[in-house]
Protein backbone atom coordinates (compact mmCIF):
# COMPACT_ATOMS: atom_id res chain seq x y z
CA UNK A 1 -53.99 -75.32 -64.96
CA UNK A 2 -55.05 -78.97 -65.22
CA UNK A 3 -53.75 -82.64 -65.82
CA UNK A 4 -55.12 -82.07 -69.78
CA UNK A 5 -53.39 -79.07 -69.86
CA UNK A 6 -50.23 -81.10 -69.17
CA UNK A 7 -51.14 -84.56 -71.43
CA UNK A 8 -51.35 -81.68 -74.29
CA UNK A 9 -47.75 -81.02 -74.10
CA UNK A 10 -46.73 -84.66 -73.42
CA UNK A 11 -46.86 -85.53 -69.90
CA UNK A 12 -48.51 -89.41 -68.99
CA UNK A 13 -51.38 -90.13 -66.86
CA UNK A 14 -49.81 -90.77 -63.39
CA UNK A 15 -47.83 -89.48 -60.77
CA UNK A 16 -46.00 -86.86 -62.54
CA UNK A 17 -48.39 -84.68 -63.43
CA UNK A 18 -49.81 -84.21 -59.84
CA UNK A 19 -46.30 -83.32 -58.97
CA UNK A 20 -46.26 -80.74 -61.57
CA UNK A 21 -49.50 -79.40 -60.84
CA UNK A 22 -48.50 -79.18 -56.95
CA UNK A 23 -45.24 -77.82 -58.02
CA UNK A 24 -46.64 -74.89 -59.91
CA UNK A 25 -49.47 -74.21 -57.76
CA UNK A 26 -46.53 -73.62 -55.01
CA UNK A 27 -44.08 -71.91 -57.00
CA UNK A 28 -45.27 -70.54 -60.41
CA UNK A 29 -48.94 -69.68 -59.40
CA UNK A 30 -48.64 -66.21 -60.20
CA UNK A 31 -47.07 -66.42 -63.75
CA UNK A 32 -48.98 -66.73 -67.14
CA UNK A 33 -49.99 -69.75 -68.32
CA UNK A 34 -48.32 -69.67 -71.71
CA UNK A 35 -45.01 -69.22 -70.21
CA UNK A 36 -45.48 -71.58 -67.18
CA UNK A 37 -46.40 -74.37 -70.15
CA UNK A 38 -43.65 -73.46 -72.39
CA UNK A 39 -41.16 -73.91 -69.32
CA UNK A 40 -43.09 -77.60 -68.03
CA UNK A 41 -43.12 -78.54 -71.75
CA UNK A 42 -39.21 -77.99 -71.91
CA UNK A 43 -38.71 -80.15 -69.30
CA UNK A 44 -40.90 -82.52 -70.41
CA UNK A 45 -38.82 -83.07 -73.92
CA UNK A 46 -35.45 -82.63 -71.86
CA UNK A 47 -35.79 -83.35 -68.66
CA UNK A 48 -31.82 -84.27 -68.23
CA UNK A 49 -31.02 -80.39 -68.66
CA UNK A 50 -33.13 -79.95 -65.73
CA UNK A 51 -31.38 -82.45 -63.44
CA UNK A 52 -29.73 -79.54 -61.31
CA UNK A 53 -33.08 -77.09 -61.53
CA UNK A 54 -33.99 -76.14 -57.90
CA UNK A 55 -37.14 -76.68 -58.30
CA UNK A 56 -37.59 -79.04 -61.20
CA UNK A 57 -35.06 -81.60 -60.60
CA UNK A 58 -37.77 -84.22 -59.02
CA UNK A 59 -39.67 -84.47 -61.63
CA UNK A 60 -37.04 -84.08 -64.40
CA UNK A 61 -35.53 -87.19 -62.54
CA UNK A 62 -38.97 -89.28 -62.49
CA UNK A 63 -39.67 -88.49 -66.04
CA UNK A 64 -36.38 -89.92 -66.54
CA UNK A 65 -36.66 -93.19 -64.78
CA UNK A 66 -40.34 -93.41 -66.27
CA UNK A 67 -38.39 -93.66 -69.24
CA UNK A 68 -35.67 -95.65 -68.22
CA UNK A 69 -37.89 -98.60 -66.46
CA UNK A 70 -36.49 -100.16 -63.15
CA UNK A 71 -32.97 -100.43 -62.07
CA UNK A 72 -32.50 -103.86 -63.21
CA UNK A 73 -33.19 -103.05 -66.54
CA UNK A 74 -30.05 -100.26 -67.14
CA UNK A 75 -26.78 -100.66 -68.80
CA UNK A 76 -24.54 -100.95 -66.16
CA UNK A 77 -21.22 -98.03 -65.99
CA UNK A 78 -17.62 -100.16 -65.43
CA UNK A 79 -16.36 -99.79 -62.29
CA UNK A 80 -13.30 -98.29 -63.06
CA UNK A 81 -12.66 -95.62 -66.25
CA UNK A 82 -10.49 -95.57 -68.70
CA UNK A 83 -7.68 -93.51 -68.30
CA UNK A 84 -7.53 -90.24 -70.38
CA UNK A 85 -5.38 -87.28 -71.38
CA UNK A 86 -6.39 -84.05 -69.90
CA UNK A 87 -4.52 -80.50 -71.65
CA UNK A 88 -4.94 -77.30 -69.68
CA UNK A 89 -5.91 -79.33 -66.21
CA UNK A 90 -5.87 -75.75 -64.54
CA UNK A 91 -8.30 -74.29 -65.98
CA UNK A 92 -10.98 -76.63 -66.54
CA UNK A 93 -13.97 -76.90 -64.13
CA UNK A 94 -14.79 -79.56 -62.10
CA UNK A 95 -18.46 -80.75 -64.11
CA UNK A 96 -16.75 -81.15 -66.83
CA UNK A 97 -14.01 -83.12 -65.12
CA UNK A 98 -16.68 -85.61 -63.86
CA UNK A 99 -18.49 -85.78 -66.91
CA UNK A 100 -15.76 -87.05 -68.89
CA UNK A 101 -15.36 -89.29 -65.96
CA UNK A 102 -18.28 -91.08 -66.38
CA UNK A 103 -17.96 -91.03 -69.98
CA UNK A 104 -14.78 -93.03 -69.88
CA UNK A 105 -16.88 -96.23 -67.76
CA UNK A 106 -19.65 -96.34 -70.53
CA UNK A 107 -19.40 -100.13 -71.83
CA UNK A 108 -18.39 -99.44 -75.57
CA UNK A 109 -15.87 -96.37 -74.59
CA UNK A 110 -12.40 -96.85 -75.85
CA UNK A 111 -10.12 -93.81 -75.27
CA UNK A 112 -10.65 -90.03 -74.74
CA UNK A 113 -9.38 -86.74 -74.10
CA UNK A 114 -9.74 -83.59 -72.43
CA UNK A 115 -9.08 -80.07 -74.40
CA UNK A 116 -8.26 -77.04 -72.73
CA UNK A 117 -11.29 -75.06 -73.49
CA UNK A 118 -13.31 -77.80 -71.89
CA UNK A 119 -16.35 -77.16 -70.09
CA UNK A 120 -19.38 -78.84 -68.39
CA UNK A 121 -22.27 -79.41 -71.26
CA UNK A 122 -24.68 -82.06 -71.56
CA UNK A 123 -24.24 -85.53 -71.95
CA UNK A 124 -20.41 -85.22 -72.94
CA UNK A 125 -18.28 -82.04 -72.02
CA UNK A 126 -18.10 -79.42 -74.30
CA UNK A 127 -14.31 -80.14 -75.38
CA UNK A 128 -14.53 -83.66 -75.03
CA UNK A 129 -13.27 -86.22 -77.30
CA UNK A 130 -14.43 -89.38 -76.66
CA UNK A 131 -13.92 -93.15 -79.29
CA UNK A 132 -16.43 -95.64 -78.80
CA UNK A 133 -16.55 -99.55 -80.34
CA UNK A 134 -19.28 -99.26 -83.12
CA UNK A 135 -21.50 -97.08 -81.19
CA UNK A 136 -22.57 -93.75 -81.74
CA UNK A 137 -23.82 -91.37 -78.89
CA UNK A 138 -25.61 -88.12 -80.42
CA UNK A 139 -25.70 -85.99 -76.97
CA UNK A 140 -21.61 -86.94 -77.51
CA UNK A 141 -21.87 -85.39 -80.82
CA UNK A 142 -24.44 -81.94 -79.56
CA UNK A 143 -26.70 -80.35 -80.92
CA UNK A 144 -25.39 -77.77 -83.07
CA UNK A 145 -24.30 -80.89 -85.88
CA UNK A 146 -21.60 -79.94 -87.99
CA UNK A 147 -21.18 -76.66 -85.76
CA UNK A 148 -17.76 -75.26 -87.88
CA UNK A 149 -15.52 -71.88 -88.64
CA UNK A 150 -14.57 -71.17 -92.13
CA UNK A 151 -11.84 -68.89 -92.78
CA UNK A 152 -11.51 -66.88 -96.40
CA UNK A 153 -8.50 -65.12 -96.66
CA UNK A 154 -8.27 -62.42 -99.56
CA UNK A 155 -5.47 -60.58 -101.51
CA UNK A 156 -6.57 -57.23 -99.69
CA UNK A 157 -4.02 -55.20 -97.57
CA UNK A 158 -5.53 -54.65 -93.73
CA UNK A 159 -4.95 -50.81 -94.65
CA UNK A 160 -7.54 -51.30 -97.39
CA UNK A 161 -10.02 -52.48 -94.70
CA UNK A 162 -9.14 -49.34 -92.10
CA UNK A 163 -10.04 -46.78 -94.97
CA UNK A 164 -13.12 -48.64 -96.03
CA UNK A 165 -14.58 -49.93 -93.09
CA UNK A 166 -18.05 -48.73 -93.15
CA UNK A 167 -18.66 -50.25 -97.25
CA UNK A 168 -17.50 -53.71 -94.89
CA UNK A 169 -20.25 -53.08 -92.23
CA UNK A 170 -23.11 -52.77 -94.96
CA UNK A 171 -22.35 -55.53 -97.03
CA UNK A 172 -21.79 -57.52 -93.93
CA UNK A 173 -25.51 -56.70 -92.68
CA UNK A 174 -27.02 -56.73 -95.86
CA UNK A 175 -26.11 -60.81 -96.67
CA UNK A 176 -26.23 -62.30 -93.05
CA UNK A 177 -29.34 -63.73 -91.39
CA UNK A 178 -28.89 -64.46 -87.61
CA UNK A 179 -30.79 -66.25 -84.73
CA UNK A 180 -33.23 -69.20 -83.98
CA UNK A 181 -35.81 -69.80 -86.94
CA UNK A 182 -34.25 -66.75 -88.98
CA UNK A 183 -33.88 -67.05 -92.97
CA UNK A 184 -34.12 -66.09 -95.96
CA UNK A 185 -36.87 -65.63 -97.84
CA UNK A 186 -37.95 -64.42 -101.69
CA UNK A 187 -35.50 -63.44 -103.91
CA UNK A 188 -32.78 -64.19 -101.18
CA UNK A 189 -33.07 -67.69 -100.59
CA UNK A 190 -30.06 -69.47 -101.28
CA UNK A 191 -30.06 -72.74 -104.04
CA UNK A 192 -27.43 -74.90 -103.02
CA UNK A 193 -26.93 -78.67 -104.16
CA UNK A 194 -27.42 -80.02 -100.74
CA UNK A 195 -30.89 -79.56 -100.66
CA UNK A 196 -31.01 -82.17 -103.63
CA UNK A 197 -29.20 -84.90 -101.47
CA UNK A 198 -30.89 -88.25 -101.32
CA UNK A 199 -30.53 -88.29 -97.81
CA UNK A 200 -33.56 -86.71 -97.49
CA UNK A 201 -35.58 -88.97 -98.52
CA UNK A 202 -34.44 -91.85 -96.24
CA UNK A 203 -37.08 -91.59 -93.40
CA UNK A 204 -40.35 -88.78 -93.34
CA UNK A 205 -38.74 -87.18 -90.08
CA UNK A 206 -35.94 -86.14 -92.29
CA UNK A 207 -38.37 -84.95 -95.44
CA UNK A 208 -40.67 -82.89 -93.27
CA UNK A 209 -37.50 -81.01 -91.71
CA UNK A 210 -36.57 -80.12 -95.79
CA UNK A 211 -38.20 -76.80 -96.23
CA UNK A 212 -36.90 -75.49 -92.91
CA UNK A 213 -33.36 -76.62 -93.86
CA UNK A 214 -34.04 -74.51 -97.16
CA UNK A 215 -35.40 -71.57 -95.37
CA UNK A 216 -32.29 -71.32 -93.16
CA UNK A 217 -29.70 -72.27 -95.65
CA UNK A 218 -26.86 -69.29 -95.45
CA UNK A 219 -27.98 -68.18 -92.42
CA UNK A 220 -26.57 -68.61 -88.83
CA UNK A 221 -27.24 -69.50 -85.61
CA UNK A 222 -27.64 -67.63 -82.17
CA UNK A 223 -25.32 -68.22 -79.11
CA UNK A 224 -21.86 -67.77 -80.10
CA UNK A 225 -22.16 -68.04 -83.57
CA UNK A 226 -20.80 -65.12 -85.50
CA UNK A 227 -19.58 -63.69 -89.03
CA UNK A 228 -16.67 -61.37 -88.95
CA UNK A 229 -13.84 -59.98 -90.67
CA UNK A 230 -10.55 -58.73 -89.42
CA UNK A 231 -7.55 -58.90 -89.87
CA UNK A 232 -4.97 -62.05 -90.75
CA UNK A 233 -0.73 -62.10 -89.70
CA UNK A 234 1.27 -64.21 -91.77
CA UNK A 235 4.87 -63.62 -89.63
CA UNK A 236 6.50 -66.29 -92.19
CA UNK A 237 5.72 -67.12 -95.93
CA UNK A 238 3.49 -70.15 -95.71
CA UNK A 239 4.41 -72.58 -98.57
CA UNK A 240 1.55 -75.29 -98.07
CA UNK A 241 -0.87 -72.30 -98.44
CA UNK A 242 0.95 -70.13 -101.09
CA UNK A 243 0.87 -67.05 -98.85
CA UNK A 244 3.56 -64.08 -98.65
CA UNK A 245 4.71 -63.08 -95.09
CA UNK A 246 2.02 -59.80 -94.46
CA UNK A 247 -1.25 -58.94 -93.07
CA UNK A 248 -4.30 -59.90 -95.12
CA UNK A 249 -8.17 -59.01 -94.67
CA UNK A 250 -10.11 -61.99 -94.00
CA UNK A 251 -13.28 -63.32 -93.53
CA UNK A 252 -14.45 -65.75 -90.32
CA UNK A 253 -17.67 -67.57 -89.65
CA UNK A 254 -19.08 -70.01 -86.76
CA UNK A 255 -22.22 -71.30 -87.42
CA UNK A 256 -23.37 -75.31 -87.73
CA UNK A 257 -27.01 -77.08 -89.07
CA UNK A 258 -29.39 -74.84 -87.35
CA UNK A 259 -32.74 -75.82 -87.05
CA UNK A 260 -32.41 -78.78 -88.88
CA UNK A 261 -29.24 -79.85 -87.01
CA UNK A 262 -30.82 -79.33 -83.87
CA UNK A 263 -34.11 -81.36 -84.44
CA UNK A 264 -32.27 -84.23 -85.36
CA UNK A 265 -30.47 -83.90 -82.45
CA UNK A 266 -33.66 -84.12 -80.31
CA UNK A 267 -34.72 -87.06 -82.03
CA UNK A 268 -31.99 -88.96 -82.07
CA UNK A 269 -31.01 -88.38 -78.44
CA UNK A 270 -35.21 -89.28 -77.28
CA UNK A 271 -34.38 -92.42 -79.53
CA UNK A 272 -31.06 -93.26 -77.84
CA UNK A 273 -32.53 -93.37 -74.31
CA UNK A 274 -35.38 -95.08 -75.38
CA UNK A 275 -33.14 -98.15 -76.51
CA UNK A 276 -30.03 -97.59 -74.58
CA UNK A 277 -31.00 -97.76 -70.59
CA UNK A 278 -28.11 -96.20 -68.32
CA UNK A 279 -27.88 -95.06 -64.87
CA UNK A 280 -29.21 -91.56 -64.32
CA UNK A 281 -25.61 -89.88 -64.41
CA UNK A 282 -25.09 -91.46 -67.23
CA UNK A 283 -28.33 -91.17 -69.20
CA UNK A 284 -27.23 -88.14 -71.67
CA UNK A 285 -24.79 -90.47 -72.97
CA UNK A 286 -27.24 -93.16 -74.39
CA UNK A 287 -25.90 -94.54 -77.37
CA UNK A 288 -27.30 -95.98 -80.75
CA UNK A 289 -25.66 -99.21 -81.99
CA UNK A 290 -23.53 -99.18 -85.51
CA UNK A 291 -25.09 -102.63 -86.25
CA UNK A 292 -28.63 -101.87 -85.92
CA UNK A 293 -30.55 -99.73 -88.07
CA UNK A 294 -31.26 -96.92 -85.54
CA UNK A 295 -27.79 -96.22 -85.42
CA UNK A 296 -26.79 -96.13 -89.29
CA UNK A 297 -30.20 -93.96 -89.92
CA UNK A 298 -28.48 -91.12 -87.31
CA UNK A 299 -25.04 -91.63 -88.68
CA UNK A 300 -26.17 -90.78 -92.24
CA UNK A 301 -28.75 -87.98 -90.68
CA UNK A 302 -25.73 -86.13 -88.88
CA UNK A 303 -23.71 -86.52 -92.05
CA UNK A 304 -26.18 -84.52 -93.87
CA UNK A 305 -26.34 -81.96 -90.92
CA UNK A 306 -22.52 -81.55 -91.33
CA UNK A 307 -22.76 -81.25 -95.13
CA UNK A 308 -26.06 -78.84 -94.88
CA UNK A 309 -23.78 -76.76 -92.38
CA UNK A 310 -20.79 -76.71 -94.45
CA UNK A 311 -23.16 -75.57 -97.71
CA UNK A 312 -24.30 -72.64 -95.31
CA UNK A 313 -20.90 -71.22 -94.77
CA UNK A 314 -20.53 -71.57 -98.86
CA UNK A 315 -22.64 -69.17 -99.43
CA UNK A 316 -22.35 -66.57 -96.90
CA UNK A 317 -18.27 -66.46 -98.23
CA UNK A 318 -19.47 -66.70 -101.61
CA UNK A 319 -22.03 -63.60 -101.00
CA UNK A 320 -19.48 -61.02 -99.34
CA UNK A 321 -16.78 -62.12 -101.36
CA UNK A 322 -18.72 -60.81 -104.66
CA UNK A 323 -19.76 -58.22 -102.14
CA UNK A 324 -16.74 -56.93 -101.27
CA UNK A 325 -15.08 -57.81 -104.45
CA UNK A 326 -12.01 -59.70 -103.34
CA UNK A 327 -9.82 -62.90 -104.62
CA UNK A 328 -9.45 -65.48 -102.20
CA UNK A 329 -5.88 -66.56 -101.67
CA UNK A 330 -6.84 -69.34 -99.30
CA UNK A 331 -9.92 -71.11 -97.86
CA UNK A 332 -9.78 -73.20 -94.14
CA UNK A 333 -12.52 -74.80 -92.83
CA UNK A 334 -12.90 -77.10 -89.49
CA UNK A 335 -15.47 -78.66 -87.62
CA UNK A 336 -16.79 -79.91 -83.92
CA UNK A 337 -19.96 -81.63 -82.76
CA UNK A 338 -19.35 -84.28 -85.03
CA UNK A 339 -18.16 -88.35 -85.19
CA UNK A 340 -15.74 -89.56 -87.38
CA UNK A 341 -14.63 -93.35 -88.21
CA UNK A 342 -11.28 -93.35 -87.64
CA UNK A 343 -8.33 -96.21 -86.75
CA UNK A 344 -7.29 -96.25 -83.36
CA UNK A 345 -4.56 -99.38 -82.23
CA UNK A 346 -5.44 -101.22 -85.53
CA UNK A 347 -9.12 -101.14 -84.78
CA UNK A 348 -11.96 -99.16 -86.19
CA UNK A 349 -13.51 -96.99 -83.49
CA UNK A 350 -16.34 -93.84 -83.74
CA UNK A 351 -14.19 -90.56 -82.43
CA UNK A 352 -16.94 -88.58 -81.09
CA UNK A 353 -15.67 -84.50 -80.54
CA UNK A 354 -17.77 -82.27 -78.88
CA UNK A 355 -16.44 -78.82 -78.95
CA UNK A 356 -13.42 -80.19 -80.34
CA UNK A 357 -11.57 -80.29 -83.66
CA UNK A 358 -9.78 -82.62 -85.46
CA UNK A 359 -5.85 -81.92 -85.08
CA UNK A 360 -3.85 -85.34 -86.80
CA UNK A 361 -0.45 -84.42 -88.75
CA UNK A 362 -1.04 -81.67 -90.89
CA UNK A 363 -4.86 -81.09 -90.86
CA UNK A 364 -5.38 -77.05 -90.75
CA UNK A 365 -8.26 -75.78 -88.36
CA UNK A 366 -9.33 -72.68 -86.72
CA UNK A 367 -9.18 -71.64 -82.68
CA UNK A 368 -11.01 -68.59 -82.46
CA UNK A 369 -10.87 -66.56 -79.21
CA UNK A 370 -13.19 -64.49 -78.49
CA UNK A 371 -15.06 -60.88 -80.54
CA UNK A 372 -11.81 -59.02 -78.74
CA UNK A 373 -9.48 -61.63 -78.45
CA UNK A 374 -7.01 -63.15 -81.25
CA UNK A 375 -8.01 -66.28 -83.08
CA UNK A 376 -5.42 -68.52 -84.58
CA UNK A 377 -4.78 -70.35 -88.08
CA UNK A 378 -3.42 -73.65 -87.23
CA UNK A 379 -1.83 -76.85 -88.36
CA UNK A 380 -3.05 -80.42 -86.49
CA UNK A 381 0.77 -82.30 -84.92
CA UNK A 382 -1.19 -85.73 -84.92
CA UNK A 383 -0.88 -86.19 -81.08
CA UNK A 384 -1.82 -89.67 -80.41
CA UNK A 385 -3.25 -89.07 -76.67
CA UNK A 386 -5.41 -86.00 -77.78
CA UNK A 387 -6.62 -88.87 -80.28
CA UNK A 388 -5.35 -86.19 -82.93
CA UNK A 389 -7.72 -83.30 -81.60
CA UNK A 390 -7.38 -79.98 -80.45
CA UNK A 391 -9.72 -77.27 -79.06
CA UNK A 392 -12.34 -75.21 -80.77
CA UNK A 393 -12.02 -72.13 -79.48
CA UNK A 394 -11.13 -70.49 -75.96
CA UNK A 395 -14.18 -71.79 -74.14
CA UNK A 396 -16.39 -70.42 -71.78
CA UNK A 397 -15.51 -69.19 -67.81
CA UNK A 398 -19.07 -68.09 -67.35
CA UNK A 399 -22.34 -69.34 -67.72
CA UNK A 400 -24.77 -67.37 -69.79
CA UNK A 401 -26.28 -66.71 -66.41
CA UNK A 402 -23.16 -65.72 -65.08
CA UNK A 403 -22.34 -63.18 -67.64
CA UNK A 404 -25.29 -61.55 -67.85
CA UNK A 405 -25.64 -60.95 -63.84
CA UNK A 406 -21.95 -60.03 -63.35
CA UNK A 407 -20.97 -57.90 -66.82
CA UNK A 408 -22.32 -54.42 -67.23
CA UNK A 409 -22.79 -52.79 -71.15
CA UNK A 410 -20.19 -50.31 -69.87
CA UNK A 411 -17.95 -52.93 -69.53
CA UNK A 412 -18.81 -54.24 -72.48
CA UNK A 413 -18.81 -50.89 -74.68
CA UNK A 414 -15.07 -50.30 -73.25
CA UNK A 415 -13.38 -53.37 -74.12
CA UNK A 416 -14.84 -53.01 -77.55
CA UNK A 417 -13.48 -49.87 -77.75
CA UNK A 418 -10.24 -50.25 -76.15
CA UNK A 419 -9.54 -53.17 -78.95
CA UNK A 420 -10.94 -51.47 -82.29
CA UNK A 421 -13.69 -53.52 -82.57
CA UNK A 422 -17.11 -53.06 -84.01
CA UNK A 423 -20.32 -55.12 -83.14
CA UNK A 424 -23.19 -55.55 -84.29
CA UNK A 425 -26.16 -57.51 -82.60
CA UNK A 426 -24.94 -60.09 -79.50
CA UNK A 427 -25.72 -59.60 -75.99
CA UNK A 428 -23.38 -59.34 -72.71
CA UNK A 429 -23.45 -63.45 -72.31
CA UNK A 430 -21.51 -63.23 -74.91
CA UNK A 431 -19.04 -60.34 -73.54
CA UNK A 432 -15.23 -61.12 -74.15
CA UNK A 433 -15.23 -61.53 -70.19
CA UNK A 434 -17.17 -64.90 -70.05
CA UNK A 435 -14.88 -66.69 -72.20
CA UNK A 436 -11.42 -68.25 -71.01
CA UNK A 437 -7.75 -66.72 -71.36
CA UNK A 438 -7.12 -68.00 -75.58
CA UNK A 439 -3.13 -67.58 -74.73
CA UNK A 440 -3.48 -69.85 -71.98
CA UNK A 441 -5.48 -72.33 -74.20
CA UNK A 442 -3.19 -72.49 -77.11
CA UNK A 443 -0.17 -72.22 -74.65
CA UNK A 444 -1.61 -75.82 -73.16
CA UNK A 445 -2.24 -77.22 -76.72
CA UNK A 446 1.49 -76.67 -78.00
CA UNK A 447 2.06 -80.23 -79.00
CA UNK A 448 -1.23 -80.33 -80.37
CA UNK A 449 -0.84 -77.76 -83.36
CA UNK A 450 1.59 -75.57 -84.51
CA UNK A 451 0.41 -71.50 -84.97
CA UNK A 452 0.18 -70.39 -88.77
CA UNK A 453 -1.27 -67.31 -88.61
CA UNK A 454 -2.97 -64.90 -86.06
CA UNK A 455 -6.44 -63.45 -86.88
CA UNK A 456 -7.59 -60.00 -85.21
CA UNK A 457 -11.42 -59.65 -85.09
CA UNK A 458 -12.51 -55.66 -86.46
CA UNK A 459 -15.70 -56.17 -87.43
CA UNK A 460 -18.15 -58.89 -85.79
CA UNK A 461 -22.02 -59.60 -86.48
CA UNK A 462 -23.67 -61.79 -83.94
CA UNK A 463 -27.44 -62.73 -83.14
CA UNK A 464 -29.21 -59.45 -81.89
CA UNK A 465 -31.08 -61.68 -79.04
CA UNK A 466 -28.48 -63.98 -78.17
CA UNK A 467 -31.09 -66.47 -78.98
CA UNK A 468 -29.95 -69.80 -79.28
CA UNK A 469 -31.40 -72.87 -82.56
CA UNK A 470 -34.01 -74.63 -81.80
């Protein structure tokens, strides 16, 4: 390994690159090459995930104040935060605490909340909602842009779906496509009208990332993305829905932008902190401004994410509806990792939710739990100090790492069991065990929606890797 070695994968002449070499030659000198350059190359393009690395953090840090300049030349935090609203105090962790903490003292931050799924991400919380004064922060928005749940909800009787179970598991393999760079190719591409938007066209970052975006179009993503169906509780007729009290099959899906979603990201956040200098706590949270052109080239970019994300859960309902041959009653769809311009005290501010959906007076969204775990159909109460958000699901309790150290596949293979539910693909850091109590979430978000309906996961497809987009 040598300094070209490193300049290939986009470190600078200097002093950081004989800290990496002496860092591998005393810690990774007996690991292949390949994978000891994919790893320094990582840090290299985000060095603020590495911040907390054992090993790495030095030179994630230097990289980062290479970047930055000198201390003079940063944004200065206020002193003192904002005051926010925090829902389901108890059970969120302390990171993510702090990190809305510092949020709140950025210059342009307005208001913000704290959902009780929340926890500790990059940048801003996962669960964090956060309004900013015409600026737009796209580590406060995440990576997965447009990340969503639909919900189709068909005219079938859950008995229908016990008898017939196995015709459900086919057709649900046969027309989903899961994990990073996975597609669909041939004959099964999907044509959808998004890929005609003009928004591709505005810059030739956005145009090269065009065929990829067509490649993955009605796929999903890895992590905790999924497509299931199970079972939906109406325990009262629901008149703004049209639906009989009675138990429905339905369909569920979490996926957002993918690839495409997730590049843009990366650009947009490198762009950010090239422009917008904070303290080193504070860097993820670099922000483009509204006025300048950088910052209206990202909004429009993450409003074609959302809309390519939205056009992906089209036609995975569209293809197992004709699949399974149902009529759908109803159709729900919600989305996090996303900004909105909304009004906020008679001003126009950027609402920023991460992990978080939108919840304002009568707005219907989706709070799923967890592959053994209830999910919930709800309607938004418009609470003014959640800034009219809720959660977006349970949230985790465990790390990735966590899970995978600390939950066995017997474990795993009972609780499946013990609920009635089959899986196909995901791995144990995405066992039922890392993710929070979803009673205890929706119990702490009461004035924050009202419960429609209660969805029961039977049938759940998830990445076979538990790769995550990238």
């Amino acid at each position: 390994m040598n300094g070209d070695d490193l300049k290939a994968i986009g470190y600078a002449e200097g002093k950081v690159i004989r800290m990496v070499l002496d860092i591998i030659e005393n810690n990774y000198a007996s690991q292949e090459k390949e994978e000891v350059l994919n790893l320094f190359k990582q840090v290299v393009l985000h060095p603020e995930q590495f911040l907390d690395h054992a090993v790495l953090k030095h030179i994630a840090q230097t990289l980062i104040e290479d970047t930055q300049g000198a201390e003079t030349d940063r944004i200065p935090l206020k002193e003192t935060g904002i005051n926010y609203a925090v829902f389901g105090a108890d059970y969120i962790e302390a990171g993510a605490v702090k990190q809305m903490e510092i949020a709140m003292k950025l210059p342009v931050a307005v208001a913000g909340a704290l959902m009780p799924d929340a926890h500790q991400g990059y940048g801003l919380p996962i669960g964090g909602v956060l309004a900013t004064k015409n600026a737009i922060i796209p580590y406060g928005v995440g990576v997965d842009i447009g990340c969503r749940m639909a919900l189709s909800i068909y005219d079938i009787p859950a008995e229908y779906f016990l008898a017939n179970e196995a015709m459900y598991k086919r057709e649900l393999i046969a027309w989903t496509s899961f994990g990073a760079g996975n597609g669909w190719n041939g004959k099964d591409r999907a044509a959808h009208a998004v890929l005609d938007d003009a928004a591709f066209n505005m810059t030739p970052f956005i145009k090269n990332l065009q065929d990829k975006a067509a490649h993955q179009l009605g796929s999903s993503g890895g992590g905790n993305h999924f497509v299931e169906f199970g079972i939906i509780e109406f325990k009262t007729d629901d008149v703004k829905l049209n639906i009989k009290k009675g138990t429905y099959v339905a369909l569920l899906t979490h996926s957002g932008s993918r690839g495409f979603g997730a590049t843009v990201a990366g650009n947009y956040t490198r762009l950010a902190k090239e422009i917008c200098k904070l303290p080193n706590e504070a860097a993820n949270l670099a922000y483009l401004d509204m006025n300048r052109a950088e910052g209206q080239e990202y909004w429009l970019a993450m409003n074609l994410a959302g809309d390519y994300a939205s056009a992906c859960h089209e036609i995975i309902h569209e293809r197992l509806t004709k699949a399974i041959g149902g009529q759908i009653l109803a159709k729900v769809e919600n989305h996090h990792n996303f900004a909105w311009k909304e009004m906020l005290n008679g001003e126009e501010v950027i609402v920023h939710r991460k992990g978080a959906t939108p919840a304002a007076e009568g707005v219907m969204g989706i709070i799923p739990g967890s592959m053994t775990a209830p999910g919930f159909l709800v309607r938004g109460k418009g609470e003014a100090a959640a800034i009219h958000s809720a959660s977006h699901g349970a949230g985790r309790q465990m790390s990735r790492t966590q899970a995978i150290k600390n939950i066995s596949k017997e474990e795993m293979r009972k609780i499946l069991k013990d609920h009635g539910v089959t899986l196909i693909g995901a791995g144990l850091d995405e066992a039922p065990m890392a993710y929070k109590n979803i009673e205890r979430v929706m119990a702490a978000q009461k004035q924050l929606v009202d419960v429609v309906a209660t969805f029961t996961p039977k049938l759940v497809r998830m990445a076979a890797d538990g790769s995550r987009e990238d």
